[in-house]
Protein backbone atom coordinates (compact mmCIF):
# COMPACT_ATOMS: atom_id res chain seq x y z
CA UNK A 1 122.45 146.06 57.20
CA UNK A 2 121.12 142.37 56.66
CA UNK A 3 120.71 141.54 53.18
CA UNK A 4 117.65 139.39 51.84
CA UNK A 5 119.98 136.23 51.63
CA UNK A 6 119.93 136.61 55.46
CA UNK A 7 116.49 136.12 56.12
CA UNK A 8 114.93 132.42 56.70
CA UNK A 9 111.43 131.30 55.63
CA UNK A 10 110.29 131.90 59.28
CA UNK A 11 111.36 135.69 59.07
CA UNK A 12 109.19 135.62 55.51
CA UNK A 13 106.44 134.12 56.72
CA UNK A 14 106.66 136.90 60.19
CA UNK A 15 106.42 139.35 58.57
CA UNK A 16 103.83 138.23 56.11
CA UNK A 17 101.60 137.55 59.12
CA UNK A 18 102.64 141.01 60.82
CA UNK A 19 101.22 143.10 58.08
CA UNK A 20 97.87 140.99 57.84
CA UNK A 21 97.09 141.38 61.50
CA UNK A 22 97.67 145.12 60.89
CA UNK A 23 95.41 145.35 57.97
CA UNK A 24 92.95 143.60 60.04
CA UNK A 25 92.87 145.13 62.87
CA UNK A 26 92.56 148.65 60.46
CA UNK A 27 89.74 146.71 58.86
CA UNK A 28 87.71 146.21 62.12
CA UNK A 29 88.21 149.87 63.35
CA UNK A 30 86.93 150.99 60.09
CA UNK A 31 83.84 148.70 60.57
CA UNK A 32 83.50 150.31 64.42
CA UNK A 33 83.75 154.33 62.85
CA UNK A 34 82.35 153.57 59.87
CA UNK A 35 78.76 155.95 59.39
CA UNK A 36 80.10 158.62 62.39
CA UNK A 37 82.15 161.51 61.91
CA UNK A 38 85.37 160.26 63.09
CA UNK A 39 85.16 158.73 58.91
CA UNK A 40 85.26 162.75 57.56
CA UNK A 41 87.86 163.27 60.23
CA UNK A 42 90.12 160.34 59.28
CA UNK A 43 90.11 161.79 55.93
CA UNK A 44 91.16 165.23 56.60
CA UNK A 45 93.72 163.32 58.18
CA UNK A 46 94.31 161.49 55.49
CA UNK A 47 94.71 165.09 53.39
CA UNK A 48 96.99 166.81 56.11
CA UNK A 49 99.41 163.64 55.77
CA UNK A 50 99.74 164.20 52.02
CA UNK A 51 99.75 167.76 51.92
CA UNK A 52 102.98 167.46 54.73
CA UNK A 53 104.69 165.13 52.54
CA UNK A 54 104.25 167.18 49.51
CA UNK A 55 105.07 170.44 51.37
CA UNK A 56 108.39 168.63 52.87
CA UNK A 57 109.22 167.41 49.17
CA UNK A 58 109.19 170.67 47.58
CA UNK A 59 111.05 172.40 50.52
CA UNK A 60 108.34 174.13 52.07
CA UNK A 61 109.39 174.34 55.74
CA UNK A 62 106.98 176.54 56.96
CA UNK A 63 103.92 174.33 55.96
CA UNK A 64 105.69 171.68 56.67
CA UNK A 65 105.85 172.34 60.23
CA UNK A 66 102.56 173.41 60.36
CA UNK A 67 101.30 170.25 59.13
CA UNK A 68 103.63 168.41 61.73
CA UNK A 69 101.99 170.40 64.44
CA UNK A 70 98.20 169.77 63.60
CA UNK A 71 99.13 166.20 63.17
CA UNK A 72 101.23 165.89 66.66
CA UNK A 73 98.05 167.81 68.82
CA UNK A 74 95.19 166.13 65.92
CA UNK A 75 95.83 162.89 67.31
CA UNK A 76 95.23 163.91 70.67
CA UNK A 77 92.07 165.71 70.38
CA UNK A 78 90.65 162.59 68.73
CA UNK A 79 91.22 160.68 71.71
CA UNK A 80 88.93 163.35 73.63
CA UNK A 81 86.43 164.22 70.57
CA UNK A 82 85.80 160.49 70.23
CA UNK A 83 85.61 158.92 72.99
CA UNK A 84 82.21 157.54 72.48
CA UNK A 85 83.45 156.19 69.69
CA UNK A 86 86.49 154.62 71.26
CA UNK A 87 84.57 153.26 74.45
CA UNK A 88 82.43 151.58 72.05
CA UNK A 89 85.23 149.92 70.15
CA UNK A 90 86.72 148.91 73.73
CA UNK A 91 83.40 147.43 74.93
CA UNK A 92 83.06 145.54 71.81
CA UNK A 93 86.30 143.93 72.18
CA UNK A 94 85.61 143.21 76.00
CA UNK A 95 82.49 140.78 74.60
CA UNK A 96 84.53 139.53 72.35
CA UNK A 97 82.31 141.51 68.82
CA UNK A 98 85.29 143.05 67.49
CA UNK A 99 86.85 139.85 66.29
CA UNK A 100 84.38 138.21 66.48
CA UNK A 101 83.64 135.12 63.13
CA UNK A 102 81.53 135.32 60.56
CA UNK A 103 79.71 132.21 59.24
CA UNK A 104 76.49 129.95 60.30
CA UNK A 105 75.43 131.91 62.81
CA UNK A 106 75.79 135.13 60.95
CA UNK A 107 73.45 133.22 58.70
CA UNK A 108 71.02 132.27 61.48
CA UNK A 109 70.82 135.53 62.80
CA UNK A 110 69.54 137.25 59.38
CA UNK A 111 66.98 134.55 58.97
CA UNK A 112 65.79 135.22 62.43
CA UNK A 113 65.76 138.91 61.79
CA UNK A 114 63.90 138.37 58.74
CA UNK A 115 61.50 136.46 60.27
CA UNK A 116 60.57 138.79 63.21
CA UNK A 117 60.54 142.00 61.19
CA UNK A 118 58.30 140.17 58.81
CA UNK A 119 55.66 138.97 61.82
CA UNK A 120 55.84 142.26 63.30
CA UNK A 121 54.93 143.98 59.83
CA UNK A 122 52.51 141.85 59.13
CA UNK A 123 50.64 142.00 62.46
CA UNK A 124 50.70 146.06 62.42
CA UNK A 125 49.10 145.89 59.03
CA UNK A 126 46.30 143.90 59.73
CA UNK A 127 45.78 146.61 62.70
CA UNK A 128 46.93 149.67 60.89
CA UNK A 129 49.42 150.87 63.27
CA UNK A 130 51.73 152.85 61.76
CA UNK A 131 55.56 151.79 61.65
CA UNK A 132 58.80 153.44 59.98
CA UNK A 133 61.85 150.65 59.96
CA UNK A 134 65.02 151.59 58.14
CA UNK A 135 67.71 148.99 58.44
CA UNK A 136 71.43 149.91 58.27
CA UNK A 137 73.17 148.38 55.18
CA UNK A 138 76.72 149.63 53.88
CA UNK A 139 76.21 153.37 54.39
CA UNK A 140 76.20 154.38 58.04
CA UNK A 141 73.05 155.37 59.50
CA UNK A 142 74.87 156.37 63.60
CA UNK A 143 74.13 160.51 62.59
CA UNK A 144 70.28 159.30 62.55
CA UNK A 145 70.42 156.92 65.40
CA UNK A 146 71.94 159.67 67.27
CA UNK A 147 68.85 162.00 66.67
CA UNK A 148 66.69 158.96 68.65
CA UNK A 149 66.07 156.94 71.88
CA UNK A 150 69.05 154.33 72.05
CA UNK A 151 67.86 150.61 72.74
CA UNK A 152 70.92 148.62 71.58
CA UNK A 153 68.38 146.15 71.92
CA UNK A 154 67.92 142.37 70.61
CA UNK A 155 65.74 142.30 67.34
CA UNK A 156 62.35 140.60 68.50
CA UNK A 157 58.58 140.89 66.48
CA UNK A 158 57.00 141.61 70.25
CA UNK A 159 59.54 144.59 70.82
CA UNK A 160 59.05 146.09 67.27
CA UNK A 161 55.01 145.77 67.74
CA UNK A 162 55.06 147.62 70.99
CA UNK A 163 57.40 150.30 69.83
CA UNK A 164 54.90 151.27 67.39
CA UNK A 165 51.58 150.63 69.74
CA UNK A 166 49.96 154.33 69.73
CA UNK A 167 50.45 157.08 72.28
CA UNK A 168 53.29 155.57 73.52
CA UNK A 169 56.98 157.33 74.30
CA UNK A 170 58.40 155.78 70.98
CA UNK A 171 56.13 155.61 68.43
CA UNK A 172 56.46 158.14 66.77
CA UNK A 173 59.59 158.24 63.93
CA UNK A 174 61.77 155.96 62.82
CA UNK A 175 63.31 152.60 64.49
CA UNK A 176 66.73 151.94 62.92
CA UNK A 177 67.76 148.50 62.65
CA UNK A 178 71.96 148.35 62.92
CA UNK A 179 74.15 145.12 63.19
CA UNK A 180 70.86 143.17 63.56
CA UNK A 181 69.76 145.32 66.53
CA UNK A 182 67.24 147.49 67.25
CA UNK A 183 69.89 150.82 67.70
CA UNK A 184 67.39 153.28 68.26
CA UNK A 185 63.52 154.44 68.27
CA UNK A 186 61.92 157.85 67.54
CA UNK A 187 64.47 158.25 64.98
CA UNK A 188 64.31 161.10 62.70
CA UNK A 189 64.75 160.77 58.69
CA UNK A 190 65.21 163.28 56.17
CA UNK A 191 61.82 164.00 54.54
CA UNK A 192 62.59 163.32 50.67
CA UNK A 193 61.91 166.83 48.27
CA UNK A 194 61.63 165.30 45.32
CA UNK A 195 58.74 167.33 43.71
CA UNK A 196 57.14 163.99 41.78
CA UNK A 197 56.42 161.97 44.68
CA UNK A 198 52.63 161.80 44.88
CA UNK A 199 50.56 164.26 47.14
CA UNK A 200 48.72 161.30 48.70
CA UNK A 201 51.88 159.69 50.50
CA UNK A 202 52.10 160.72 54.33
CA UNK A 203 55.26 161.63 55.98
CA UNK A 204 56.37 158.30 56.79
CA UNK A 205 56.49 157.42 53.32
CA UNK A 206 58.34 160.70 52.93
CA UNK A 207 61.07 160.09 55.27
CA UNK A 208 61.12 156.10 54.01
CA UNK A 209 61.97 157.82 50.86
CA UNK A 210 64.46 160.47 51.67
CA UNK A 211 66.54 157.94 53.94
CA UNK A 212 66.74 155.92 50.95
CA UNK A 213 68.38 158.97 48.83
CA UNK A 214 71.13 159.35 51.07
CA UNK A 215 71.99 155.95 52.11
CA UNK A 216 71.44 152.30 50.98
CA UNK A 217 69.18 151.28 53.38
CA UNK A 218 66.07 149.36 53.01
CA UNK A 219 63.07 151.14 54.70
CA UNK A 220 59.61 149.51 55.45
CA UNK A 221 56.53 152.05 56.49
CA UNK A 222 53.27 150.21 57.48
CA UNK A 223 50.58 153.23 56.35
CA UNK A 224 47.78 154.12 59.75
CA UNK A 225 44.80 154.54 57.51
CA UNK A 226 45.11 151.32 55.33
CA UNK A 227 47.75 149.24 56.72
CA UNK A 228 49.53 148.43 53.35
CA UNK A 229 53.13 147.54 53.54
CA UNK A 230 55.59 149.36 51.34
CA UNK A 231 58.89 149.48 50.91
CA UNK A 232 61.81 152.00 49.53
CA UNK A 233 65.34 151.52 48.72
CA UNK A 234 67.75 153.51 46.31
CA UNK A 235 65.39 156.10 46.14
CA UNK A 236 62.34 154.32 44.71
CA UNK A 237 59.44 153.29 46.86
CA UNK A 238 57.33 149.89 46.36
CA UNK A 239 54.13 149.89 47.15
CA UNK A 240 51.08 148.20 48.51
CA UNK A 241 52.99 145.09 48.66
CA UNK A 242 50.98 141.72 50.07
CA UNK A 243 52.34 139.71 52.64
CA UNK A 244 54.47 137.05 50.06
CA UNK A 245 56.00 139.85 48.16
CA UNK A 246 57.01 141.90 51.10
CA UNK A 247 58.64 138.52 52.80
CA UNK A 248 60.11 137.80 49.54
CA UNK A 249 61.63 141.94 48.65
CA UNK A 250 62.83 142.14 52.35
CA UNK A 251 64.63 138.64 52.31
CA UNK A 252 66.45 139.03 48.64
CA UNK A 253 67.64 142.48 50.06
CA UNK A 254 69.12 141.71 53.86
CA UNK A 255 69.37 137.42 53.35
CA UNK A 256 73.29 138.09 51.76
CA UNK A 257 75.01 135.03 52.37
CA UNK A 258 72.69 133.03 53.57
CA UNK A 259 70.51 133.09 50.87
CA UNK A 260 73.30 131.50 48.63
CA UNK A 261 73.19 128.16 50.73
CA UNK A 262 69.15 128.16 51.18
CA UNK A 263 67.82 126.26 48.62
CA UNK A 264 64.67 128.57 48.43
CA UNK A 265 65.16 131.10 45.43
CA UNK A 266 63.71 134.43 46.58
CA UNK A 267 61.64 136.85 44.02
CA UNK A 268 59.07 140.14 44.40
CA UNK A 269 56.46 141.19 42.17
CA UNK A 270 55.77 144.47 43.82
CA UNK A 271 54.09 147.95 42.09
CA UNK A 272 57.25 150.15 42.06
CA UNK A 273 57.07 153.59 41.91
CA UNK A 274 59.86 156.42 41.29
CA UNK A 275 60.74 158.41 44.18
């Protein structure tokens, strides 16, 4: 058995890069799974791997084995309970997404997004058409996008506008914005029961609101009879905004990093309201 006097800097310096490629590469399947079910699946995973430690520990052979067999067949039926999920991850890698860089583009991207959710609002108000946007921040939003019409589409003010034109296939729910796409239209949100939310919000502000109890995601909902702009997030809804404020609440929310090299400081003054 080599001893550590028998290893060389190179060896060191192998290995060290061996176990950060594997942490990465665990890193970007997370970010691929994360907000389906193959997360609550991963952990009971995650349980049957401790629980067959513990039961081989304390001699219990029986479990033991048990555990052993659920993880030898588990691993399989993944591969064919997933495999949206995996074909996903696969296509990603085939355009080159899964690895792909953060940086100045990242940055250009969310300014651009900000910019055409913001003209889009803004035009619907004026012409009180009715629009329900949620967009996807830390907590998974796929079990929602999966209750709508896919569009895995590029984020554009003229797509978002005629999404929401009346009496057409998609206007009615939500759109959910994920990975600065347009994932899905005709979405359906959880209406929020919270029995102090005021009788004369609709049920777009409803949904706005309940989305924004289960998840972190920032909702907007342009109101059909008066065209104000509001916005929820964390479970508390903002209302009536004007056009500055709304620009200025959407872009401190969703403007992450590149709001820390713009030299523009971004602030709201909007009439909040507990959900």
């Amino acid at each position: 058995m080599p001893s550590f006097a028998d290893f060389t800097v190179l060896d060191y310096l192998s290995n060290i890069i061996d176990i950060l490629l594997v942490w990465f590469v665990i890193y970007k399947l997370i970010m691929v799974i994360r907000g389906t079910k193959a997360v609550q699946l991963l952990k009971g995973i995650f349980v049957i791997i401790v629980v067959r430690s513990l039961s081989g520990f304390l001699g219990f052979n029986t479990l033991s084995w048990m555990m052993e067999q659920a993880l030898t067949w588990g691993f399989l039926a993944i591969i064919i309970i997933f495999q949206p999920e995996l074909r996903r991850a696969l296509e990603q890698l085939g355009r080159g997404k899964l690895f792909s860089r953060t940086g100045s583009n990242e940055e250009e991207e969310q300014v651009r997004m900000l910019e055409a959710i913001v003209k889009a609002v803004n035009y619907m108000a004026k012409r009180r058409i009715g629009a329900l946007i949620s967009i996807e921040r830390e907590t998974g939003m796929s079990d929602y996008i999966e209750t709508g019409i896919p569009l895995e589409s590029r984020i554009s003010s003229e797509l978002l506008i005629n999404i929401f034109i009346p009496n057409t296939p998609l206007h009615d729910g939500a759109v959910v914005l994920q990975k600065r796409t347009i994932a899905a239209a005709a979405c359906y949100l959880p209406l929020s029961e919270s029995p102090f939310i005021s009788k004369e919000l609709g049920t777009r502000h409803r949904a706005a609101l309940g989305i924004s109890e289960v998840t972190d995601a920032i909702t907007i909902i342009v109101s059909e009879e008066t065209g104000s702009i509001s916005i929820t997030k964390n479970g508390e809804l903002y209302r009536d905004l004007s056009s500055d404020d709304f620009k200025n609440l959407l872009g401190s929310e969703i403007l992450d990093s590149a709001k820390n090299t713009s030299s523009t400081r971004w602030s709201w003054r909007g009439k909040k309201q507990n959900g």
